[in-house]
N, C-alpha and C. Protein backbone atom coordinates (compact mmCIF):
# COMPACT_ATOMS: atom_id res chain seq x y z
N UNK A 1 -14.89 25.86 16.35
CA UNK A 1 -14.36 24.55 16.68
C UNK A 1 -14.45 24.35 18.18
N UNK A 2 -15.22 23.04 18.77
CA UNK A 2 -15.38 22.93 20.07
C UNK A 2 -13.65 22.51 21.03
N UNK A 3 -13.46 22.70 21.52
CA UNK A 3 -12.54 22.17 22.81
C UNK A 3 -12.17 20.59 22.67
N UNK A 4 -13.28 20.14 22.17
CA UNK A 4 -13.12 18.68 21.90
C UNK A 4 -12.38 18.68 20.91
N UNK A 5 -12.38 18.79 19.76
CA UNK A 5 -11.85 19.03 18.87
C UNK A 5 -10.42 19.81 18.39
N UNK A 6 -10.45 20.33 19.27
CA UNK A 6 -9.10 20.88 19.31
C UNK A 6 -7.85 20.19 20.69
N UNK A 7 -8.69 19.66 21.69
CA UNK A 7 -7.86 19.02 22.38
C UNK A 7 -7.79 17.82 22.34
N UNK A 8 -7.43 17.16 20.83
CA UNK A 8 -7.62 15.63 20.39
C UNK A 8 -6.72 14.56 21.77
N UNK A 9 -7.23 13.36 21.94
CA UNK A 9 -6.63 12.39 22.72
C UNK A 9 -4.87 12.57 22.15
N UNK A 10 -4.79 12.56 20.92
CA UNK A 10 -3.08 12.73 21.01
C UNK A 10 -2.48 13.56 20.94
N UNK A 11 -3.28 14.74 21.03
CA UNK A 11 -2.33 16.01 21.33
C UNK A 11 -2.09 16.00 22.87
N UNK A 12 -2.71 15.66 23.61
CA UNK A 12 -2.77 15.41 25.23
C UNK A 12 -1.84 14.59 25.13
N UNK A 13 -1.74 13.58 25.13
CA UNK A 13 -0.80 12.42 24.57
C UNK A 13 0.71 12.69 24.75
N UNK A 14 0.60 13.63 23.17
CA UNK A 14 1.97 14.32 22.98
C UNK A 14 2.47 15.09 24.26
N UNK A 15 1.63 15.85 25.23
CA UNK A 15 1.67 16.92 26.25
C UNK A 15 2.41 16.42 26.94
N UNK A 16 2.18 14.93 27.53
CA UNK A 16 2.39 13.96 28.37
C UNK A 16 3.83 13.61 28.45
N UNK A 17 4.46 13.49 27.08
CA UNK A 17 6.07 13.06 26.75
C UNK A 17 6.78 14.18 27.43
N UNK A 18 6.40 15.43 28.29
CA UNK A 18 7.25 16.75 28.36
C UNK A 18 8.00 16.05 29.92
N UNK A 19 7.28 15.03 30.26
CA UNK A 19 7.69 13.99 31.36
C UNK A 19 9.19 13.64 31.33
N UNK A 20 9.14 13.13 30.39
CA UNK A 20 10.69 12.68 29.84
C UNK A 20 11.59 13.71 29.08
N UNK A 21 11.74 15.07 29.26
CA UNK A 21 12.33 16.05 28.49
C UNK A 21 12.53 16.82 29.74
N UNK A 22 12.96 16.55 31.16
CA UNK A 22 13.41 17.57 32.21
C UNK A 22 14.15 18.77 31.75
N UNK A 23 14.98 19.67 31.94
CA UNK A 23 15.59 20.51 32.18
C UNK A 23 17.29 19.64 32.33
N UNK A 24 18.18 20.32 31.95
CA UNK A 24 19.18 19.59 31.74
C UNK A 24 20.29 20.36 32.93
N UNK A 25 21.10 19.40 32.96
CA UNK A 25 22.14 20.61 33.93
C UNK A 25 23.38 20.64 33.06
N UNK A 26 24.01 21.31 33.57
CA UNK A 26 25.34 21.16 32.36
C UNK A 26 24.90 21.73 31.06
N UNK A 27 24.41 22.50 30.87
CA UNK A 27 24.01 22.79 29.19
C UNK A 27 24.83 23.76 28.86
N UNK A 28 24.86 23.46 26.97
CA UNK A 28 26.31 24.02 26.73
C UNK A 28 25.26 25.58 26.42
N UNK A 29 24.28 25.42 26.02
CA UNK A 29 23.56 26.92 25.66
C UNK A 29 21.90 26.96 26.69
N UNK A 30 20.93 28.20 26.33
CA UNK A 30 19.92 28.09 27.02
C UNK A 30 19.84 29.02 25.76
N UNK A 31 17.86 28.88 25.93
CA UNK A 31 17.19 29.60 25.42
C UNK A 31 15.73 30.00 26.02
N UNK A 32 15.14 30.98 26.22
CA UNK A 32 13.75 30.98 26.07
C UNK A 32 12.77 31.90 25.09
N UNK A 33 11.55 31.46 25.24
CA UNK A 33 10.57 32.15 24.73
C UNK A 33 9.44 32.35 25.12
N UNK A 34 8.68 33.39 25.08
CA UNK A 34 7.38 33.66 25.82
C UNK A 34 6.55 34.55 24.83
N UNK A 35 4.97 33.52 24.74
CA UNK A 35 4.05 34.04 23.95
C UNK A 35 3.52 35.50 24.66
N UNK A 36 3.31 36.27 23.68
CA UNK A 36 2.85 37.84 24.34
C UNK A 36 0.71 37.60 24.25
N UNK A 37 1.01 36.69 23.22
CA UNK A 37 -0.89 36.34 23.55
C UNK A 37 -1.41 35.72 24.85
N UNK A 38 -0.73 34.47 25.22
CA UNK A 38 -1.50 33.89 26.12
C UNK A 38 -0.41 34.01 27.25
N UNK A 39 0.74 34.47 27.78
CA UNK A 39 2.14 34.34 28.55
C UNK A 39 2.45 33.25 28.98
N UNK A 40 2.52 31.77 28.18
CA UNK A 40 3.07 30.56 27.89
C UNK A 40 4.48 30.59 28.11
N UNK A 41 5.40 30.40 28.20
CA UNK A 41 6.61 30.25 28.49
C UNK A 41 7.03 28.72 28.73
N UNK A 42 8.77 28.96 27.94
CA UNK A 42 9.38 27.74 27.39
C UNK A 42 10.82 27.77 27.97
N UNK A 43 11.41 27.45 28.86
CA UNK A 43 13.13 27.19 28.40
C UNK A 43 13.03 26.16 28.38
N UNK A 44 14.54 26.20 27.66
CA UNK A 44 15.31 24.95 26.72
C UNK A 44 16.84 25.09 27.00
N UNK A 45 17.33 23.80 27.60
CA UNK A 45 18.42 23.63 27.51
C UNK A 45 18.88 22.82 26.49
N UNK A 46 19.97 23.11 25.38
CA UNK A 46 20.44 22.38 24.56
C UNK A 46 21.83 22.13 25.15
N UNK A 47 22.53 20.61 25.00
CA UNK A 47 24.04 20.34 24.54
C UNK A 47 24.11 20.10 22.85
N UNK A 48 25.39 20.83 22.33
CA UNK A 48 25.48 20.94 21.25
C UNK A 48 26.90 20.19 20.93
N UNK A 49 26.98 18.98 19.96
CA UNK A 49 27.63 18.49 19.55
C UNK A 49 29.11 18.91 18.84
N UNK A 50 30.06 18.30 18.57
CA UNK A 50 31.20 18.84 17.45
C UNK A 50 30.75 19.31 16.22
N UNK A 51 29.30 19.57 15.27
CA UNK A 51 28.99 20.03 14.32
C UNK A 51 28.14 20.99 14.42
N UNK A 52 28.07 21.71 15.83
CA UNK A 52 26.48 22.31 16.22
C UNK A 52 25.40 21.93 16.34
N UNK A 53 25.24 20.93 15.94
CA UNK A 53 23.58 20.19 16.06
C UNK A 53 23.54 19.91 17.54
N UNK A 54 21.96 20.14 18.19
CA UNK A 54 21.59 19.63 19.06
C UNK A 54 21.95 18.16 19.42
N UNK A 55 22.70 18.15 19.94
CA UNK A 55 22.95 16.78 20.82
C UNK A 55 22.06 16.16 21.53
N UNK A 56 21.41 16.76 22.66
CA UNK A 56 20.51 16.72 23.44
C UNK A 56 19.83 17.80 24.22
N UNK A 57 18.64 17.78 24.40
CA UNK A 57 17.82 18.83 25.14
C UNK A 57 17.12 18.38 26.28
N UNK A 58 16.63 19.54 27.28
CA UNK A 58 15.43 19.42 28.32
C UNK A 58 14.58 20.56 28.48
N UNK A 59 13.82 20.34 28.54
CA UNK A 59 13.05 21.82 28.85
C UNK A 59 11.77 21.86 30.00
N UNK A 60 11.94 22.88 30.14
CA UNK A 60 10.56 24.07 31.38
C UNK A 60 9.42 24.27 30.38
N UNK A 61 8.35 24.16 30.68
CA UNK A 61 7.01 24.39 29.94
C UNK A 61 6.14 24.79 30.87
N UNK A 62 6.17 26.06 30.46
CA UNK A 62 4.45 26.24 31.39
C UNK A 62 3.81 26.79 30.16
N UNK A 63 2.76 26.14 30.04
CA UNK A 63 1.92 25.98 28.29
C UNK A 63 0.50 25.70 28.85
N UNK A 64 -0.45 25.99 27.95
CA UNK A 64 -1.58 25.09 27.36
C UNK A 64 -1.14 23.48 27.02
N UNK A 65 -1.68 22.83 26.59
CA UNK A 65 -1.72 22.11 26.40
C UNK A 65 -1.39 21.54 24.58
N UNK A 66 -1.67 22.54 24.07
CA UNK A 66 -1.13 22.82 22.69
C UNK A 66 0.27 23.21 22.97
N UNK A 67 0.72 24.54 23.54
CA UNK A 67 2.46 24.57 23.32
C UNK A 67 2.86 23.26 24.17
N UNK A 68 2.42 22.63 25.05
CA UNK A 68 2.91 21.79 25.53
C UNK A 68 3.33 20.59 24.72
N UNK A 69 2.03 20.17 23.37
CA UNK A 69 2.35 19.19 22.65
C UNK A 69 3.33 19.91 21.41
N UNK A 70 3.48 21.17 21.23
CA UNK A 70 4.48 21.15 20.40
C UNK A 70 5.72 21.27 20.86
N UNK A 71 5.92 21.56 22.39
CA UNK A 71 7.49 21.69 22.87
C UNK A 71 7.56 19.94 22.62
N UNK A 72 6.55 19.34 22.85
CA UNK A 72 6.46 17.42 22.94
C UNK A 72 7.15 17.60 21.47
N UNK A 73 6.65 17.79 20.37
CA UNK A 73 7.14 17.34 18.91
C UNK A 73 8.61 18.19 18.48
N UNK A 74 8.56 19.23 19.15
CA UNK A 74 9.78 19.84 19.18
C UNK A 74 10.91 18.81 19.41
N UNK A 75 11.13 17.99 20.46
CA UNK A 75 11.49 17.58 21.24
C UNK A 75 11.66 15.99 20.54
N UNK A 76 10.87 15.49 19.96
CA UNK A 76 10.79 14.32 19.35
C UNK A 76 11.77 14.02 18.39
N UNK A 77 12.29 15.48 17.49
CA UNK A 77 12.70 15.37 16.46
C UNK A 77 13.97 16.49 16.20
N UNK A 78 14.29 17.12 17.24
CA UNK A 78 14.63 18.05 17.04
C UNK A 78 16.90 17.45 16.99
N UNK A 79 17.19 16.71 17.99
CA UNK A 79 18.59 16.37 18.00
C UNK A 79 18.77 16.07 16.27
N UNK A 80 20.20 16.47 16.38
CA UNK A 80 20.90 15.72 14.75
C UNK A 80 20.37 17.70 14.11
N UNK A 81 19.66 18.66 14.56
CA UNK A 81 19.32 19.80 13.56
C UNK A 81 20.33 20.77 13.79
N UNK A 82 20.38 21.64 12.83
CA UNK A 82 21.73 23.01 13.03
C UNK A 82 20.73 23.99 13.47
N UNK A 83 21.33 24.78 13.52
CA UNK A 83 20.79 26.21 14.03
C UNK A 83 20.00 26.99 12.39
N UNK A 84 20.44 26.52 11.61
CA UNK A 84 20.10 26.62 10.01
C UNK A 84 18.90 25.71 9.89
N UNK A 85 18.68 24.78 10.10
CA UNK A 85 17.57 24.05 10.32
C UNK A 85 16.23 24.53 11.04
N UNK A 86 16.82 24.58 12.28
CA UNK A 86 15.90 25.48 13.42
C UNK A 86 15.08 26.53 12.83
N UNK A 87 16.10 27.57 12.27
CA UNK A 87 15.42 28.91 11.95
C UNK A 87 15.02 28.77 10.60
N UNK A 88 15.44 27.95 9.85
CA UNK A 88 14.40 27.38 8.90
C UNK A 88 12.61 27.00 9.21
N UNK A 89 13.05 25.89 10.39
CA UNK A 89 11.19 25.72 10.42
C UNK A 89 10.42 26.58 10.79
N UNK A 90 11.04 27.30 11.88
CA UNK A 90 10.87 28.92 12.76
C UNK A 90 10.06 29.15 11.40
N UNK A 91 10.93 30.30 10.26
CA UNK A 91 10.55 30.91 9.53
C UNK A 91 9.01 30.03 8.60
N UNK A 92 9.14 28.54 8.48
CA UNK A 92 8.10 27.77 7.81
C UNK A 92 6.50 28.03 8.73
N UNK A 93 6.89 27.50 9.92
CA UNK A 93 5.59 27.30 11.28
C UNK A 93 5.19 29.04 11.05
N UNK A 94 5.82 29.93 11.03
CA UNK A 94 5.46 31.36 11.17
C UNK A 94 4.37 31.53 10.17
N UNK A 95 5.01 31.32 8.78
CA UNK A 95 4.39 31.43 7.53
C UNK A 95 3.29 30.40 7.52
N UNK A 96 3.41 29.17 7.87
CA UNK A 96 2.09 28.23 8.01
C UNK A 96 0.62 29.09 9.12
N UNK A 97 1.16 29.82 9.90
CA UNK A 97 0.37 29.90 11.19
C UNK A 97 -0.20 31.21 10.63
N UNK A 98 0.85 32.20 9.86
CA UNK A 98 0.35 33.46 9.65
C UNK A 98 -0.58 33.63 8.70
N UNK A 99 -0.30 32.74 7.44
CA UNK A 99 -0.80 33.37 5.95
C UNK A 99 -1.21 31.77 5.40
N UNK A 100 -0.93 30.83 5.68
CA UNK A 100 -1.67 29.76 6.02
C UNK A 100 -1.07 29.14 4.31
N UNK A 101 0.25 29.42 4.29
CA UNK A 101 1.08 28.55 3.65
C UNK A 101 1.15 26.80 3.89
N UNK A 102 1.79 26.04 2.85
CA UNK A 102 1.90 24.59 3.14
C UNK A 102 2.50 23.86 4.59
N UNK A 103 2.18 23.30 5.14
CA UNK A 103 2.63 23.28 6.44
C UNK A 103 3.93 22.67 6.03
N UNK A 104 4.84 22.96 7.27
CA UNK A 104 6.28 23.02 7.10
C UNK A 104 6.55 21.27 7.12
N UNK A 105 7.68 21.28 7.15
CA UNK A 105 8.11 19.65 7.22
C UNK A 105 9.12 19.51 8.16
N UNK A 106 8.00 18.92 9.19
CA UNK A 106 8.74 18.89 10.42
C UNK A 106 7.67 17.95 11.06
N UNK A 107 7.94 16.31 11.38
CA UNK A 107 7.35 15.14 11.34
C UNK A 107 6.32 15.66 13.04
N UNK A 108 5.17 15.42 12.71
CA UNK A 108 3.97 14.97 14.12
C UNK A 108 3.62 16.78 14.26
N UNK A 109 3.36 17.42 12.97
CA UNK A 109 3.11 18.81 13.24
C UNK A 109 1.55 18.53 12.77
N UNK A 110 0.83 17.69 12.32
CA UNK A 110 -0.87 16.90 12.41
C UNK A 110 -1.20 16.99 13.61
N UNK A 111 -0.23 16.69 14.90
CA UNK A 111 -0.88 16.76 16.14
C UNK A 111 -1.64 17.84 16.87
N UNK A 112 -0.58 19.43 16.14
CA UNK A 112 -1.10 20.01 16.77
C UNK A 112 -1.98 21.13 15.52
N UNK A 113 -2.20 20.24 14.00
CA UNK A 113 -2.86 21.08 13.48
C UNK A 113 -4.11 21.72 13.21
N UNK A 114 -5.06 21.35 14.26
CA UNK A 114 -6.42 21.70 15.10
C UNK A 114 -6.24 23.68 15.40
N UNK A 115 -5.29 23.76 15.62
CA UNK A 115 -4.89 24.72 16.78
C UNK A 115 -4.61 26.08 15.70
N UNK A 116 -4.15 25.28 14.52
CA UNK A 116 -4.07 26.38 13.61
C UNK A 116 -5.22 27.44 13.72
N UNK A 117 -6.41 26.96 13.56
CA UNK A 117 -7.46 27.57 13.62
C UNK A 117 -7.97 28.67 14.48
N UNK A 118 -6.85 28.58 15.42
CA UNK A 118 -7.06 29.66 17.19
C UNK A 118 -5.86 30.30 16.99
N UNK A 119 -5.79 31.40 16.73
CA UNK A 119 -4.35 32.44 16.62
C UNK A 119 -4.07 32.98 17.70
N UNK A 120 -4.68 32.31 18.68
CA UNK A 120 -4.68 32.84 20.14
C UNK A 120 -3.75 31.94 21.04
N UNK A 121 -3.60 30.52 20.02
CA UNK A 121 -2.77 30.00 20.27
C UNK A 121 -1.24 29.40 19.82
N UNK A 122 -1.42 30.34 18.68
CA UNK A 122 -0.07 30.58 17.95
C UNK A 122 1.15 30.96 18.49
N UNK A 123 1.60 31.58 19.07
CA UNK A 123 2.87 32.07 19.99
C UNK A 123 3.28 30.59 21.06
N UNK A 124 2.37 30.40 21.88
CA UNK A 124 2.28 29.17 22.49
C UNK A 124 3.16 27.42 21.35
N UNK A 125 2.52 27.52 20.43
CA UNK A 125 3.01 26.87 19.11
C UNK A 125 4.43 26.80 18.91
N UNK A 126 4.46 28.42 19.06
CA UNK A 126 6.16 28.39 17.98
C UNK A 126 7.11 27.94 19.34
N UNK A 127 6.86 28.69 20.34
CA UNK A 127 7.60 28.58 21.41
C UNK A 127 8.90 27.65 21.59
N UNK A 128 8.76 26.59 20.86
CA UNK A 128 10.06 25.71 20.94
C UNK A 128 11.18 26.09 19.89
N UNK A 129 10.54 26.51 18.66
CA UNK A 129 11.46 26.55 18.04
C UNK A 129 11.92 28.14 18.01
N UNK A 130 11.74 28.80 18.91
CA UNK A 130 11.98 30.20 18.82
C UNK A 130 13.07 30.14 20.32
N UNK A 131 12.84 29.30 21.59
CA UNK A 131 14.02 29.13 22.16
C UNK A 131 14.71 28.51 21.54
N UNK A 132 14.73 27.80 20.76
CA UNK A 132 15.88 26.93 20.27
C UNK A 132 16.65 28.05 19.01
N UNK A 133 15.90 28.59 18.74
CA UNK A 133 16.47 29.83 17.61
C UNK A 133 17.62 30.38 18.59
N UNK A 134 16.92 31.37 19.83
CA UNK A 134 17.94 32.02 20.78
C UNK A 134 19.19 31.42 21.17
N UNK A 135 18.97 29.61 21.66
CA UNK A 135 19.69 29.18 22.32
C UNK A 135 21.05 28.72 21.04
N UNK A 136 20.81 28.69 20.18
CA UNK A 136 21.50 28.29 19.09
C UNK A 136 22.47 29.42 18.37
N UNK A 137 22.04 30.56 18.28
CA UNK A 137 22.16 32.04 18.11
C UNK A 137 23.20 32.50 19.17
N UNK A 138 22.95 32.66 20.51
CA UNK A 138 24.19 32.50 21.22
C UNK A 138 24.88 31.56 21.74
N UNK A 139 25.22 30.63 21.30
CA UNK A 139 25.67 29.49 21.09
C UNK A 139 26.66 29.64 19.96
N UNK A 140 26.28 29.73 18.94
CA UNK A 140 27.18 30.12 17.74
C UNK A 140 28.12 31.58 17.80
N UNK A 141 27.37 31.98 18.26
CA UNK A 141 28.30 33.68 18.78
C UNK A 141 28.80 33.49 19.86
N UNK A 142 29.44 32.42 20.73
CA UNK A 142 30.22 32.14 21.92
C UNK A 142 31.33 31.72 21.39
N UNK A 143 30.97 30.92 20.14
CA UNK A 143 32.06 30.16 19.82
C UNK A 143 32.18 29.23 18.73
């Protein structure tokens, strides 16, 4: 698969929204994650609501351009989820990426499904929802 093809106009697109997702101050938790394939790296600040769900987030991306559009879709959809949710898709995106199960259900994951095809860029991929695993994880064990 050429470069073209894998770096579609709206996955760039998606990359672009990480504009509007700064880094937060005040956050009630943190998380990060870092791919051991390509050393991509993600934090995430979450505030977490009276039910645990993400309230609101910001995050640090130093990515490709693929983890970049999935911290983007991460990010799109992710407030209103529990920590049960989270490590739900975690466990789905893993199984989609590894053994090439039904892709998970988790809305604008077409954007970055080119990429499936490069396992080189898999870690980069999960990256959002694997800080958000951490940040949620001690978060719930604080309190």
């Amino acid at each position: 698969m050429s470069a073209e093809r894998l770096y579609t106009p709206q996955m760039l697109a998606a990359a672009v929204e990480l504009a509007n997702v700064p880094p937060l101050t005040g956050a009630d938790t943190h998380g990060s994650a870092r791919s051991p394939a390509c050393g991509s790296t993600l934090e995430l600040d979450l505030r977490i609501d009276g039910q645990g769900q993400i309230a609101n987030l910001g995050m640090k991306v130093r990515a490709c351009a693929v983890g970049q559009a999935a911290a983007a879709i991460f990010a799109r959809h992710a407030k209103g989820r529990s920590a049960a949710e989270i490590d739900s898709a975690l466990a789905d995106l893993t199984a989609w990426l590894e053994s090439g199960s039904a892709q998970p259900d988790w809305p604008d994951l077409d954007l970055i499904t080119p990429a499936r095809d490069y396992p080189g860029r898999h870690g980069a991929m999960l990256l959002p929802w694997k800080a958000a695993s951490e940040a949620l994880s001690s978060a719930n064990a604080a309190g």
